[in-house]
N, C-alpha and C. Protein backbone atom coordinates (compact mmCIF):
# COMPACT_ATOMS: atom_id res chain seq x y z
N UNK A 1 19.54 -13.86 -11.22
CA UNK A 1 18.40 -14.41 -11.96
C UNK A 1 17.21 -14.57 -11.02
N UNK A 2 16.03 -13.94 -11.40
CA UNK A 2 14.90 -14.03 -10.98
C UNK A 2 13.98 -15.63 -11.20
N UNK A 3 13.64 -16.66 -10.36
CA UNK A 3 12.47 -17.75 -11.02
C UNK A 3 11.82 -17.71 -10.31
N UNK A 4 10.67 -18.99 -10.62
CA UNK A 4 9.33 -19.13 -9.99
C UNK A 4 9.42 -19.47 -9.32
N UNK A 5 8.98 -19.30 -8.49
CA UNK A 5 8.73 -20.52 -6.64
C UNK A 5 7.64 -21.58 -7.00
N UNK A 6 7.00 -22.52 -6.84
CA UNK A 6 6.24 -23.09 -7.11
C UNK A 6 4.72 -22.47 -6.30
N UNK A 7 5.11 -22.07 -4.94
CA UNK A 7 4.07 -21.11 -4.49
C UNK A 7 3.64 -19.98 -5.53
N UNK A 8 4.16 -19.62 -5.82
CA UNK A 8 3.28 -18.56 -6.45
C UNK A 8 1.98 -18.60 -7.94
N UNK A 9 2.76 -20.18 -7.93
CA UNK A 9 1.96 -20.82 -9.17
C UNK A 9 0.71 -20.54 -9.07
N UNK A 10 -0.32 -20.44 -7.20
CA UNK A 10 -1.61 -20.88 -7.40
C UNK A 10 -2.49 -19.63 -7.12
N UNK A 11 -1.41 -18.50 -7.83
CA UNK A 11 -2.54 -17.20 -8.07
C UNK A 11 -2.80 -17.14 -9.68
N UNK A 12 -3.82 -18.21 -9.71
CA UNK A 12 -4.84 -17.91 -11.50
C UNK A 12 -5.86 -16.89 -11.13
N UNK A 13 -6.29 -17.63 -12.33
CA UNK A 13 -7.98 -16.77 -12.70
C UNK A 13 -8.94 -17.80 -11.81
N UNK A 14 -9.78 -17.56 -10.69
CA UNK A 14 -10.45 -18.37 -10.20
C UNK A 14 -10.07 -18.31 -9.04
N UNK A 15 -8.62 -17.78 -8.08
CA UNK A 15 -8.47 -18.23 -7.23
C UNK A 15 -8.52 -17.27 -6.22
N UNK A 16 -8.89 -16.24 -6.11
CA UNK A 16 -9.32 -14.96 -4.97
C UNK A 16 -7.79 -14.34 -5.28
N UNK A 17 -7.07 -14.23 -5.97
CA UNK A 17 -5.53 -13.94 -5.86
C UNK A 17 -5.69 -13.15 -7.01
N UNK A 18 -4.47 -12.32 -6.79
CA UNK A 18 -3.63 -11.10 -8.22
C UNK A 18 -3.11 -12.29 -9.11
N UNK A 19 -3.68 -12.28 -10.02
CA UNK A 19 -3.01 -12.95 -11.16
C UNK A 19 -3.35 -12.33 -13.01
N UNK A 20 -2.37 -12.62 -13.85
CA UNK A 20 -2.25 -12.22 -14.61
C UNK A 20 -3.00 -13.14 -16.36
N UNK A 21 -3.83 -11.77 -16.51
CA UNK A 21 -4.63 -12.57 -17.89
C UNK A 21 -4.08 -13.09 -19.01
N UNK A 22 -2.83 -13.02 -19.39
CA UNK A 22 -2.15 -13.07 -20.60
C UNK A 22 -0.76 -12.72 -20.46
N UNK A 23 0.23 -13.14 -19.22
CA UNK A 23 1.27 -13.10 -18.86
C UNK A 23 1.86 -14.66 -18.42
N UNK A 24 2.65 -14.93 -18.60
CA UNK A 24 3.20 -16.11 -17.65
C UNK A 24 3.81 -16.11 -16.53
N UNK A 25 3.94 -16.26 -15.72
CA UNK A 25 4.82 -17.03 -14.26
C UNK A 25 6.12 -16.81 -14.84
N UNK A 26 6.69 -17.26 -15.77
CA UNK A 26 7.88 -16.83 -16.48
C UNK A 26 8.55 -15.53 -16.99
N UNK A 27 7.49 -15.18 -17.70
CA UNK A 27 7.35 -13.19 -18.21
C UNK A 27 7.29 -12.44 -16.96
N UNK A 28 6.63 -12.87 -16.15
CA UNK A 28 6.72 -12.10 -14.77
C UNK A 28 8.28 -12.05 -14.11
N UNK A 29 8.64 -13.21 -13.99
CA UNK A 29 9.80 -13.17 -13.65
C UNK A 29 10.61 -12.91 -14.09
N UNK A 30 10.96 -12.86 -15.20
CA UNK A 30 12.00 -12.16 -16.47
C UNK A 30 11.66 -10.65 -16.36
N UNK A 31 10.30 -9.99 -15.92
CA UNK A 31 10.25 -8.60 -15.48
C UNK A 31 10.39 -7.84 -14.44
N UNK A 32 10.46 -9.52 -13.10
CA UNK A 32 11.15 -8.29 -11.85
C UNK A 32 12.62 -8.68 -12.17
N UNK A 33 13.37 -9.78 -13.16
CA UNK A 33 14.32 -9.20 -13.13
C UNK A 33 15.07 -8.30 -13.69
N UNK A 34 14.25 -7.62 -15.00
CA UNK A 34 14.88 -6.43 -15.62
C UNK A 34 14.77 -5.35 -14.20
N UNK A 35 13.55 -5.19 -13.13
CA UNK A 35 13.14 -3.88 -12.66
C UNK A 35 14.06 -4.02 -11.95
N UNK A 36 14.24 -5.17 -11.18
CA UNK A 36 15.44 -5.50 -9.95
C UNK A 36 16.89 -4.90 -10.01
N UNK A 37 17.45 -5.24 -11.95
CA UNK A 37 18.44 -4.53 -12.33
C UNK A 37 18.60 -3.01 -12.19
N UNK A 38 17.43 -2.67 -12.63
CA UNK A 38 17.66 -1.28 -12.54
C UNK A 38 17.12 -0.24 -11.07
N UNK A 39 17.31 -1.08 -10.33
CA UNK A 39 16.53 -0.35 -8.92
C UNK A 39 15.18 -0.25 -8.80
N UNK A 40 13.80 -0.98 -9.46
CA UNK A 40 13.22 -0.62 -9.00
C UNK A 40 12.43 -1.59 -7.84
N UNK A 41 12.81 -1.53 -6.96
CA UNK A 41 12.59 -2.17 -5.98
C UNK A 41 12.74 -1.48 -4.56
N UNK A 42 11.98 -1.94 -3.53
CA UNK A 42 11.99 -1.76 -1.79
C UNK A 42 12.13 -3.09 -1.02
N UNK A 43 12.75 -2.62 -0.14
CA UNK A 43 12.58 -3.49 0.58
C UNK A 43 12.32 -4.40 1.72
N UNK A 44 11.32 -5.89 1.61
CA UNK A 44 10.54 -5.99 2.40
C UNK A 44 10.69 -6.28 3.96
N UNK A 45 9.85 -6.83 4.31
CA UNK A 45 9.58 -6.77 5.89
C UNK A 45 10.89 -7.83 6.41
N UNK A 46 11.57 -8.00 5.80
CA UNK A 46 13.07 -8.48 6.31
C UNK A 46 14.14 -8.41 5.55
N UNK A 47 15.42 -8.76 5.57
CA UNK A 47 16.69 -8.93 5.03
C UNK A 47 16.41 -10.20 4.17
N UNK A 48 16.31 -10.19 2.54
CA UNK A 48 16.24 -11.01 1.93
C UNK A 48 14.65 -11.28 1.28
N UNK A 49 13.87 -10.55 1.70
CA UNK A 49 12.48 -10.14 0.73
C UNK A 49 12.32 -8.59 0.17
N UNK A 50 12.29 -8.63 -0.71
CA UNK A 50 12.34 -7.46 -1.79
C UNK A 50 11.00 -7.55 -2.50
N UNK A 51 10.25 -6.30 -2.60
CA UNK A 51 8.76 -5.80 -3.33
C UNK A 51 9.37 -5.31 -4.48
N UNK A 52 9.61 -5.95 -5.55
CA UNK A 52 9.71 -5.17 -7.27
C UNK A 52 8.43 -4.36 -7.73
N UNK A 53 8.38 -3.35 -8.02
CA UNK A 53 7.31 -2.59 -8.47
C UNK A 53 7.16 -2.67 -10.03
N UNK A 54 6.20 -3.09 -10.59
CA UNK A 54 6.00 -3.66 -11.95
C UNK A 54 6.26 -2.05 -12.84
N UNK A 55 6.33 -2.07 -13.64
CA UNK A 55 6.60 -0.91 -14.78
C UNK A 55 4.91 -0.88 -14.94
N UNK A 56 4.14 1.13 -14.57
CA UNK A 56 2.84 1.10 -14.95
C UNK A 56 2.73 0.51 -16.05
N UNK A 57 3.80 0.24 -17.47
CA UNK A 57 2.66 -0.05 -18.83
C UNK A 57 2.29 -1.36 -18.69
N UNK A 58 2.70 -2.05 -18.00
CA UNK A 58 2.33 -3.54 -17.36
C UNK A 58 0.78 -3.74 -16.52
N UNK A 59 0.69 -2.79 -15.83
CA UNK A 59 -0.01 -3.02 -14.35
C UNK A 59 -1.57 -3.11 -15.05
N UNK A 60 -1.81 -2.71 -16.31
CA UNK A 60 -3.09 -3.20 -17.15
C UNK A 60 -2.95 -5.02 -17.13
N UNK A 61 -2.17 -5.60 -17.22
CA UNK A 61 -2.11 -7.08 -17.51
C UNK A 61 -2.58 -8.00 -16.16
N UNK A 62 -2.74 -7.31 -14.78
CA UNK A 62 -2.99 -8.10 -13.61
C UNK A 62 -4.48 -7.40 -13.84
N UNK A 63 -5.41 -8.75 -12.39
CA UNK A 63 -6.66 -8.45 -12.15
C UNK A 63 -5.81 -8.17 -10.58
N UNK A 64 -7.16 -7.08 -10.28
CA UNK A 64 -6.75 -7.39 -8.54
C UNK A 64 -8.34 -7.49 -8.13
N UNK A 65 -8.37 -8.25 -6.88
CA UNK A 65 -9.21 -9.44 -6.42
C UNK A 65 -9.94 -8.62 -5.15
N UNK A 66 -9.32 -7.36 -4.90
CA UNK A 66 -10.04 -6.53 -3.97
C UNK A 66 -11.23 -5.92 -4.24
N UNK A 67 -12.06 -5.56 -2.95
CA UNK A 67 -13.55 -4.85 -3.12
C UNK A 67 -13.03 -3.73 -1.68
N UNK A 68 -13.81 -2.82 -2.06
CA UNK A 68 -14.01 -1.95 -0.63
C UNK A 68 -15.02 -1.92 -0.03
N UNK A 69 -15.15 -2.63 1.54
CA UNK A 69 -16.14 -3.16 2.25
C UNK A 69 -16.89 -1.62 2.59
N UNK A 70 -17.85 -1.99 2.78
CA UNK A 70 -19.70 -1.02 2.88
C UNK A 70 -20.20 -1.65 3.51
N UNK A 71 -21.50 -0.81 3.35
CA UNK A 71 -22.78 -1.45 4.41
C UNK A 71 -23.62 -2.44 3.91
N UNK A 72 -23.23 -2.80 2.26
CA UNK A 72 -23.79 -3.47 1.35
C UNK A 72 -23.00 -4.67 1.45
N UNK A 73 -21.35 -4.67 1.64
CA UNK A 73 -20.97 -6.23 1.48
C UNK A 73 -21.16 -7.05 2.45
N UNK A 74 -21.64 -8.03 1.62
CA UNK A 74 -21.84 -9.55 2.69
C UNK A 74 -20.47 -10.41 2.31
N UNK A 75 -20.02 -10.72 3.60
CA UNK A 75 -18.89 -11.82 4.09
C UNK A 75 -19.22 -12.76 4.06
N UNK A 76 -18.39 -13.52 3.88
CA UNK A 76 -18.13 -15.06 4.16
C UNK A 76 -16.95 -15.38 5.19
N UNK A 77 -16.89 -16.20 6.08
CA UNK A 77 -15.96 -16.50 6.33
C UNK A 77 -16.03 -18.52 6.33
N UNK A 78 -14.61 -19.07 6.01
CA UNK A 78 -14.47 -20.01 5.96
C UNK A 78 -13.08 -20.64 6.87
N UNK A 79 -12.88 -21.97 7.60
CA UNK A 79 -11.35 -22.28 7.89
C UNK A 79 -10.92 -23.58 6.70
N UNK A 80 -9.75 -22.08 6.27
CA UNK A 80 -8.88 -22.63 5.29
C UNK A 80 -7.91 -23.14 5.69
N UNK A 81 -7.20 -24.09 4.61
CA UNK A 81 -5.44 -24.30 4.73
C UNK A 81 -4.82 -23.51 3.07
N UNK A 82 -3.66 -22.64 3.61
CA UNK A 82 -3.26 -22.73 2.70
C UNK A 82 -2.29 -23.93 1.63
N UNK A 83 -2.14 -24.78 2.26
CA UNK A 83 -0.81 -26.26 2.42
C UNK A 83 -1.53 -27.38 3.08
N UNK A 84 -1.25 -28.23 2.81
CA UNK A 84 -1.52 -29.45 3.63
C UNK A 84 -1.06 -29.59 5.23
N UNK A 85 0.30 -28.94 5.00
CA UNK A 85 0.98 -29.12 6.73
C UNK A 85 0.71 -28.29 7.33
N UNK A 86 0.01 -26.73 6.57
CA UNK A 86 0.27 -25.70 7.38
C UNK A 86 -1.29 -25.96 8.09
N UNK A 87 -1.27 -24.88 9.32
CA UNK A 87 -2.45 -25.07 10.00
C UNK A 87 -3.44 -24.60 9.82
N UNK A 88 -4.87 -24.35 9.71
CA UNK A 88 -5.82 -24.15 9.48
C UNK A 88 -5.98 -21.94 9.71
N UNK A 89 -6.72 -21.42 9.06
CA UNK A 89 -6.96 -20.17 9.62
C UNK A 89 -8.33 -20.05 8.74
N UNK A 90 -8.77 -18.75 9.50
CA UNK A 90 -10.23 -18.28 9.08
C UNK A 90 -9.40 -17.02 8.02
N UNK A 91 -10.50 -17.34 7.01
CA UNK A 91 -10.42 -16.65 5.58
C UNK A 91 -11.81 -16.19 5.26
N UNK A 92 -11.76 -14.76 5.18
CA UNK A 92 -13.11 -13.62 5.12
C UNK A 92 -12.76 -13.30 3.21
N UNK A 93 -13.85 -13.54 2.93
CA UNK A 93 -14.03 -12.90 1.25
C UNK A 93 -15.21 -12.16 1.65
N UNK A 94 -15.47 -11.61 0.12
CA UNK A 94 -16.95 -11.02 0.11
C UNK A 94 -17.16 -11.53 -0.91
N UNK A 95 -19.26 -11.61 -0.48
CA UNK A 95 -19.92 -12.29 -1.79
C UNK A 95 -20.28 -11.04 -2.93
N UNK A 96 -20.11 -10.43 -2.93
CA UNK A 96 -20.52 -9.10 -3.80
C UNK A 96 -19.65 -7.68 -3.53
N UNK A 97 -19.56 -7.17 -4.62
CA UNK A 97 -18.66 -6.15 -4.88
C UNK A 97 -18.32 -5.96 -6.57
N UNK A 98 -17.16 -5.06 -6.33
CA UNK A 98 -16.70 -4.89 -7.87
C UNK A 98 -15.33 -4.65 -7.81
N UNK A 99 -14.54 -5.63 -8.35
CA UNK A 99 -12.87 -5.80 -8.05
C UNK A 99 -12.41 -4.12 -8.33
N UNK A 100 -11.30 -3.73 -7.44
CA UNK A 100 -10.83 -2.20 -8.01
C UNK A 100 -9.86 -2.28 -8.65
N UNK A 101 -9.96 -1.54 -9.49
CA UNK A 101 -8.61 -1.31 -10.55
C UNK A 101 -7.42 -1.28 -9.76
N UNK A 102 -6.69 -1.80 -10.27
CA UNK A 102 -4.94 -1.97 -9.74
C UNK A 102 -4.34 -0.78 -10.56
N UNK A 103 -3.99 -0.10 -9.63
CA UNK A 103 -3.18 0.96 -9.62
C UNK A 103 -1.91 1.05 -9.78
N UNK A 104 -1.07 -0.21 -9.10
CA UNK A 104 0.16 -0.61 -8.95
C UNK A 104 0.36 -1.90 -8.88
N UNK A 105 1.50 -2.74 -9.25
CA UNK A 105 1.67 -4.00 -9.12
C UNK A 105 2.76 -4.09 -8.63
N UNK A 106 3.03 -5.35 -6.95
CA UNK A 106 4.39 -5.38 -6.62
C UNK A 106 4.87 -7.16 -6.62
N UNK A 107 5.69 -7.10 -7.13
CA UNK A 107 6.23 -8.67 -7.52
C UNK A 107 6.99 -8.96 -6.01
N UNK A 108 6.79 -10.15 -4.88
CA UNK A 108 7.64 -10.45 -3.98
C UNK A 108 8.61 -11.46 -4.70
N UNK A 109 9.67 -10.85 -3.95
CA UNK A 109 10.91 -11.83 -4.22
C UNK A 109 11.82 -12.22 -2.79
N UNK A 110 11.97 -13.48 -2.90
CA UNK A 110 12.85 -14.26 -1.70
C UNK A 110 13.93 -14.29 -2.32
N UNK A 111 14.91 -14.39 -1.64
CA UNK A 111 16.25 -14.75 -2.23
C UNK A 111 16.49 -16.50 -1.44
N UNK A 112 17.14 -16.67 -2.26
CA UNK A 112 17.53 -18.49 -1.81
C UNK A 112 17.45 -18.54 -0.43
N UNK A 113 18.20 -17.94 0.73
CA UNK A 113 18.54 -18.32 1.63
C UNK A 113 17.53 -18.14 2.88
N UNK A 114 16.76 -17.28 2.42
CA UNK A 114 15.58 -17.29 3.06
C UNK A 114 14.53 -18.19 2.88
N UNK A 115 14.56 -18.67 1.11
CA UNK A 115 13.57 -19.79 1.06
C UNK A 115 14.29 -21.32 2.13
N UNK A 116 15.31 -21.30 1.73
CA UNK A 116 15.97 -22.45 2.67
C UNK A 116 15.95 -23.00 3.81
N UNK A 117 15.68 -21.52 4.71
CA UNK A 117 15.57 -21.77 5.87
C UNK A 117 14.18 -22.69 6.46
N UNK A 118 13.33 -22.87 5.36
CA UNK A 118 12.18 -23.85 5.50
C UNK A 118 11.68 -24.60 4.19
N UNK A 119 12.87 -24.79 3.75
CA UNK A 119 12.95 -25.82 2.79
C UNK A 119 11.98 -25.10 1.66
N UNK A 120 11.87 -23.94 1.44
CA UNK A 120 10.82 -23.85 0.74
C UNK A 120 11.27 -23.34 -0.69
N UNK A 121 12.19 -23.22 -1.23
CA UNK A 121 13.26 -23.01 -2.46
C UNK A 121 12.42 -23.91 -3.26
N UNK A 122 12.41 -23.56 -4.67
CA UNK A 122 11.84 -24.46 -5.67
C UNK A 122 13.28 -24.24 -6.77
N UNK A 123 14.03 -23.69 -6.70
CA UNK A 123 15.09 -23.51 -7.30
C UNK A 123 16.18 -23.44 -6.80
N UNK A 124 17.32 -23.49 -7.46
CA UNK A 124 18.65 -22.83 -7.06
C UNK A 124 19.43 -21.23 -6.98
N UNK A 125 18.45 -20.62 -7.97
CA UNK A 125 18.77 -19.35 -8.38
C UNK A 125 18.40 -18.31 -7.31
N UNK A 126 19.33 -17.31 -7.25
CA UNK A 126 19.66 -15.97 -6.10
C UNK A 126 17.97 -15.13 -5.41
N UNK A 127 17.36 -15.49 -6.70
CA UNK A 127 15.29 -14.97 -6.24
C UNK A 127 14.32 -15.58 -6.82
N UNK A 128 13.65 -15.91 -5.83
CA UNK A 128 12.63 -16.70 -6.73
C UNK A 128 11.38 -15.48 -6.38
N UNK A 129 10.62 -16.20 -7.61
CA UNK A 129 8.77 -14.92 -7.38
C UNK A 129 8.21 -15.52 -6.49
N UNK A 130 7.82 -15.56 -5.25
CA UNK A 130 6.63 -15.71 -4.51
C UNK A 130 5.25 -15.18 -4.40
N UNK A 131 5.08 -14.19 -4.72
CA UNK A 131 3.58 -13.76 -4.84
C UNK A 131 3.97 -12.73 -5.54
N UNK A 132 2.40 -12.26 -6.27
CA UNK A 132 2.21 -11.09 -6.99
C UNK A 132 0.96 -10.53 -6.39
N UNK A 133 1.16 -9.09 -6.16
CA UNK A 133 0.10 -8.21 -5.32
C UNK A 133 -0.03 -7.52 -6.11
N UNK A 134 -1.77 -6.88 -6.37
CA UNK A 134 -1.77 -5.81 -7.30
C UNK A 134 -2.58 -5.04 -6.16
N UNK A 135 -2.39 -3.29 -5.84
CA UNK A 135 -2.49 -2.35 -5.23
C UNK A 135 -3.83 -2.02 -5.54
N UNK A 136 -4.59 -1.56 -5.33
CA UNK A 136 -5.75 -0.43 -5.77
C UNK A 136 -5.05 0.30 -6.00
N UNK A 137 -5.75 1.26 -6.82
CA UNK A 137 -5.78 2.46 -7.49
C UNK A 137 -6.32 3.24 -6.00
N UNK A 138 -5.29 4.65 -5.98
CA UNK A 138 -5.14 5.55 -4.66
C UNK A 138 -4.93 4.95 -3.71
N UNK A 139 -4.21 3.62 -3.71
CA UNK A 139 -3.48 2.89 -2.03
C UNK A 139 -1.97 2.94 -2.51
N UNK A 140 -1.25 3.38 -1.78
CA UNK A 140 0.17 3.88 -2.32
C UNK A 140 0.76 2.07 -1.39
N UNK A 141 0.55 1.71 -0.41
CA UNK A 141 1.54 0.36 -0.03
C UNK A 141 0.21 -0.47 0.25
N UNK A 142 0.09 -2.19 0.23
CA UNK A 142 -0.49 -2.70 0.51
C UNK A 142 0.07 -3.70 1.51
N UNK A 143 -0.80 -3.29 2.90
CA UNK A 143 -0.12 -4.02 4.02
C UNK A 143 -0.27 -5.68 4.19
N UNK A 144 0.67 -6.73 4.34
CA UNK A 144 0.94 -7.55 4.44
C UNK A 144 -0.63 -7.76 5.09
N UNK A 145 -1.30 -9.16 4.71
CA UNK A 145 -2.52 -9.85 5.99
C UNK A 145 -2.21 -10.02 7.49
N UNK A 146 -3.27 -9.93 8.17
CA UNK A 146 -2.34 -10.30 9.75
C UNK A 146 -2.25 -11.84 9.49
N UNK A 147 -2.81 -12.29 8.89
CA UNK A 147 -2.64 -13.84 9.43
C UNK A 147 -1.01 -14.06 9.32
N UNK A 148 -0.62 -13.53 7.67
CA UNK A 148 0.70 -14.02 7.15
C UNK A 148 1.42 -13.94 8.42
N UNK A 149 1.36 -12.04 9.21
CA UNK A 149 2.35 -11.73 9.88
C UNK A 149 2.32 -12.17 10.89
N UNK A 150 1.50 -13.02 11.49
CA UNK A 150 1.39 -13.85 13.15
C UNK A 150 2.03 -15.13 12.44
N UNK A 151 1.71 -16.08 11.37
CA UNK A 151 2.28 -16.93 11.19
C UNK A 151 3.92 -16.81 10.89
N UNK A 152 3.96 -15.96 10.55
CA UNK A 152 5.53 -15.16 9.72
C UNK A 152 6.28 -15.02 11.21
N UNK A 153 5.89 -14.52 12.19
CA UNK A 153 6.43 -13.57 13.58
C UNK A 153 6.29 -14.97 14.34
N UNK A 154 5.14 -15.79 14.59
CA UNK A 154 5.41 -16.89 15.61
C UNK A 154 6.38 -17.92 15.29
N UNK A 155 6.47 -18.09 13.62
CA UNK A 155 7.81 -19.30 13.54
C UNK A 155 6.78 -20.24 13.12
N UNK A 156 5.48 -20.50 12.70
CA UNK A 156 4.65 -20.86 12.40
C UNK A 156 4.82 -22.01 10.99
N UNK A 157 3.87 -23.03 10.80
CA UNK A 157 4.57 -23.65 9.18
C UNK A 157 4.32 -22.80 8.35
N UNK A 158 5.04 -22.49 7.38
CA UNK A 158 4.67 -21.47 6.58
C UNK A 158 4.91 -20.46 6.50
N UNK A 159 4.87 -19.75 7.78
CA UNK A 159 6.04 -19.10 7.77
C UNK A 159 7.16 -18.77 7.17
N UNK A 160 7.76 -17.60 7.54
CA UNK A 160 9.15 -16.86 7.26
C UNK A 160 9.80 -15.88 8.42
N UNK A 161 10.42 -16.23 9.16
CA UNK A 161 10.86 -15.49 10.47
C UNK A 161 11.08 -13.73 9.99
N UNK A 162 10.03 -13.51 10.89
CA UNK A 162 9.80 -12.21 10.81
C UNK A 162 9.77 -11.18 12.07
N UNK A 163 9.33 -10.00 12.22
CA UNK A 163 8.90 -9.02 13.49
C UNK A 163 8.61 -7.79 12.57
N UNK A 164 7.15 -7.45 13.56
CA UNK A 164 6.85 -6.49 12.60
C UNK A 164 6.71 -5.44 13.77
N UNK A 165 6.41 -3.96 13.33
CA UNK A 165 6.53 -3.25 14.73
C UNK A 165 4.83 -2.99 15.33
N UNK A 166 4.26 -2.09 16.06
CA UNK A 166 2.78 -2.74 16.36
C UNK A 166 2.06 -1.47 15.26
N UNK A 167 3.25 -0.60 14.73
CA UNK A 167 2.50 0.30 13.75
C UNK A 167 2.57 -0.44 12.34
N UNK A 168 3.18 -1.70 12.21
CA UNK A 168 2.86 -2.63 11.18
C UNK A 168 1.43 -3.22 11.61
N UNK A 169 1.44 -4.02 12.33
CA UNK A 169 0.08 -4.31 13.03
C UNK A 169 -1.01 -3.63 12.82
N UNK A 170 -0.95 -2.11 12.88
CA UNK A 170 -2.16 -1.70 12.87
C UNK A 170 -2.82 -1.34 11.73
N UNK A 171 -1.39 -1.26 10.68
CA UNK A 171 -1.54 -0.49 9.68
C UNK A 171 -2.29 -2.24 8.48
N UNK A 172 -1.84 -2.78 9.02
CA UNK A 172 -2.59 -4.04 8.47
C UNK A 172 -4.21 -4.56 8.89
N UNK A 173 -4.27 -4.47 10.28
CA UNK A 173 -5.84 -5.00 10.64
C UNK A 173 -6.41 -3.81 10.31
N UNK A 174 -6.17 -2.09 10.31
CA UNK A 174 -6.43 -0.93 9.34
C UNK A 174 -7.30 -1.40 8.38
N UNK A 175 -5.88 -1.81 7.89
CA UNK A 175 -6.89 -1.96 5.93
C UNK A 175 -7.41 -2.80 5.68
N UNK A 176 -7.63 -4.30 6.32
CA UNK A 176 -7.90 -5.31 6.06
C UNK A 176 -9.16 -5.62 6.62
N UNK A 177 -9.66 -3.95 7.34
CA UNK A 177 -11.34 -4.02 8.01
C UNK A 177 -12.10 -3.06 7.15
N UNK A 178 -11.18 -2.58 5.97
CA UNK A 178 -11.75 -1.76 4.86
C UNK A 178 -11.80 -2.43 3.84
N UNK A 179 -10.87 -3.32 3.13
CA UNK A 179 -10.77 -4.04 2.16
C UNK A 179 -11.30 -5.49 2.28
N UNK A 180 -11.45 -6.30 1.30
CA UNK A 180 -11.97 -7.57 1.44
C UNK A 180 -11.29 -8.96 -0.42
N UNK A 181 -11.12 -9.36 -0.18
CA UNK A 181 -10.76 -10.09 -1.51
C UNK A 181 -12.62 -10.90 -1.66
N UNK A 182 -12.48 -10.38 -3.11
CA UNK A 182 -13.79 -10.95 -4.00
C UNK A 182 -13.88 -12.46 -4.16
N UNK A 183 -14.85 -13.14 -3.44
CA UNK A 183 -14.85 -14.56 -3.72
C UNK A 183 -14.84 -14.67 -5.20
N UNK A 184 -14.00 -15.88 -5.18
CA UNK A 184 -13.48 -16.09 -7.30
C UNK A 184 -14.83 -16.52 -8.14
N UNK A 185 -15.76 -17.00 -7.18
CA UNK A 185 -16.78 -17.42 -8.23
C UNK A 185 -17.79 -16.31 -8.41
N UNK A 186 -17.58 -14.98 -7.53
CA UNK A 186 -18.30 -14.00 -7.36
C UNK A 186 -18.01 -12.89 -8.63
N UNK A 187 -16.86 -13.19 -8.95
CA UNK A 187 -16.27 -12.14 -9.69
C UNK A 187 -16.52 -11.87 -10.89
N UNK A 188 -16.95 -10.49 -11.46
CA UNK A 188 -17.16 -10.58 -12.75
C UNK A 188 -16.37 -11.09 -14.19
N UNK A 189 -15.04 -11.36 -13.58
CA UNK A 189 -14.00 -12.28 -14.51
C UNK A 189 -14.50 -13.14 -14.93
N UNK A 190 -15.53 -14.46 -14.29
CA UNK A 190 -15.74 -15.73 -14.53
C UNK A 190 -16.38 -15.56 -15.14
């Protein structure tokens, strides 16, 4: 059985995040666990995180929150928390752009024992949803943030004990000096 994590709750409409216009937190999860059943899934940057790949007739139902940076976008940067305990990091949006069509949608899933290892389980059940990523249209994988993976790799709060190799590394600060997430109040959604 697939459920919610309570993390994943705080990708709405408004919040720089992949989230879904007319789906629930629930329907989502009842759909990586049909895909899960039937194989469609990879798997992620450790033993016990799995990327479910949404069924295309779905992938109309997410917004994705990306722009492709130019000579035209203006940045922001701000120091965020994602959590109260966790520690502070710098978070780059852009003030202008035009979100790109999601091409693909991949549902993360933890399995219990990985949420456990930092208390971070909101359930009892074998996977919970932790985030939902929606792809651009012509990006075949979307690489993890570096922040996640330094916080993920140092043992960090918030964290999830990880190691990535340095062609993970690159392939992330790569895309993440091409891409940019659309500030939420910027977006033509609102």
């Amino acid at each position: 059985m697939v459920a919610v994590n309570e993390f994943v709750r705080r990708q709405v409409k408004r919040s720089g995040k992949t989230y879904s216009s007319n789906l629930s937190f629930e329907e989502i999860a009842l759909h990586a666990e049909e895909r899960l059943s039937n194989n469609h899934f990879r798997q992620g940057y450790r033993d016990g995180v799995i990327l479910v790949e949404v069924s295309p007739k779905l992938v109309h139902h997410f917004i994705c929150p990306l722009v492709k940076i130019d000579e035209n976008t203006k940045l922001i940067t701000k120091r965020v928390k994602r959590r109260e305990r966790e520690n502070p990091y710098l978070r780059i949006r852009a003030l202008n752009g035009t979100p790109l069509p999601a091409g693909k949608v991949e549902l993360v899933l933890y399995r219990h024992d990985v949420l456990k290892e930092n208390n971070e389980q909101s359930t009892t059940e074998e996977w919970e949803l932790i985030s939902i990523n929606a792809i651009p249209e012509g990006i075949d994988k979307l690489p993890m943030g570096p922040i996640t993976m330094m916080r993920n790799q140092m043992e960090l709060l918030g964290g999830t004990k990880g190691q990535y190799t340095s062609k993970d590394w690159a392939e992330s600060v790569g895309f993440w000096q091409n891409y940019a997430v659309l500030s939420p109040d910027k977006s033509p959604e609102n």
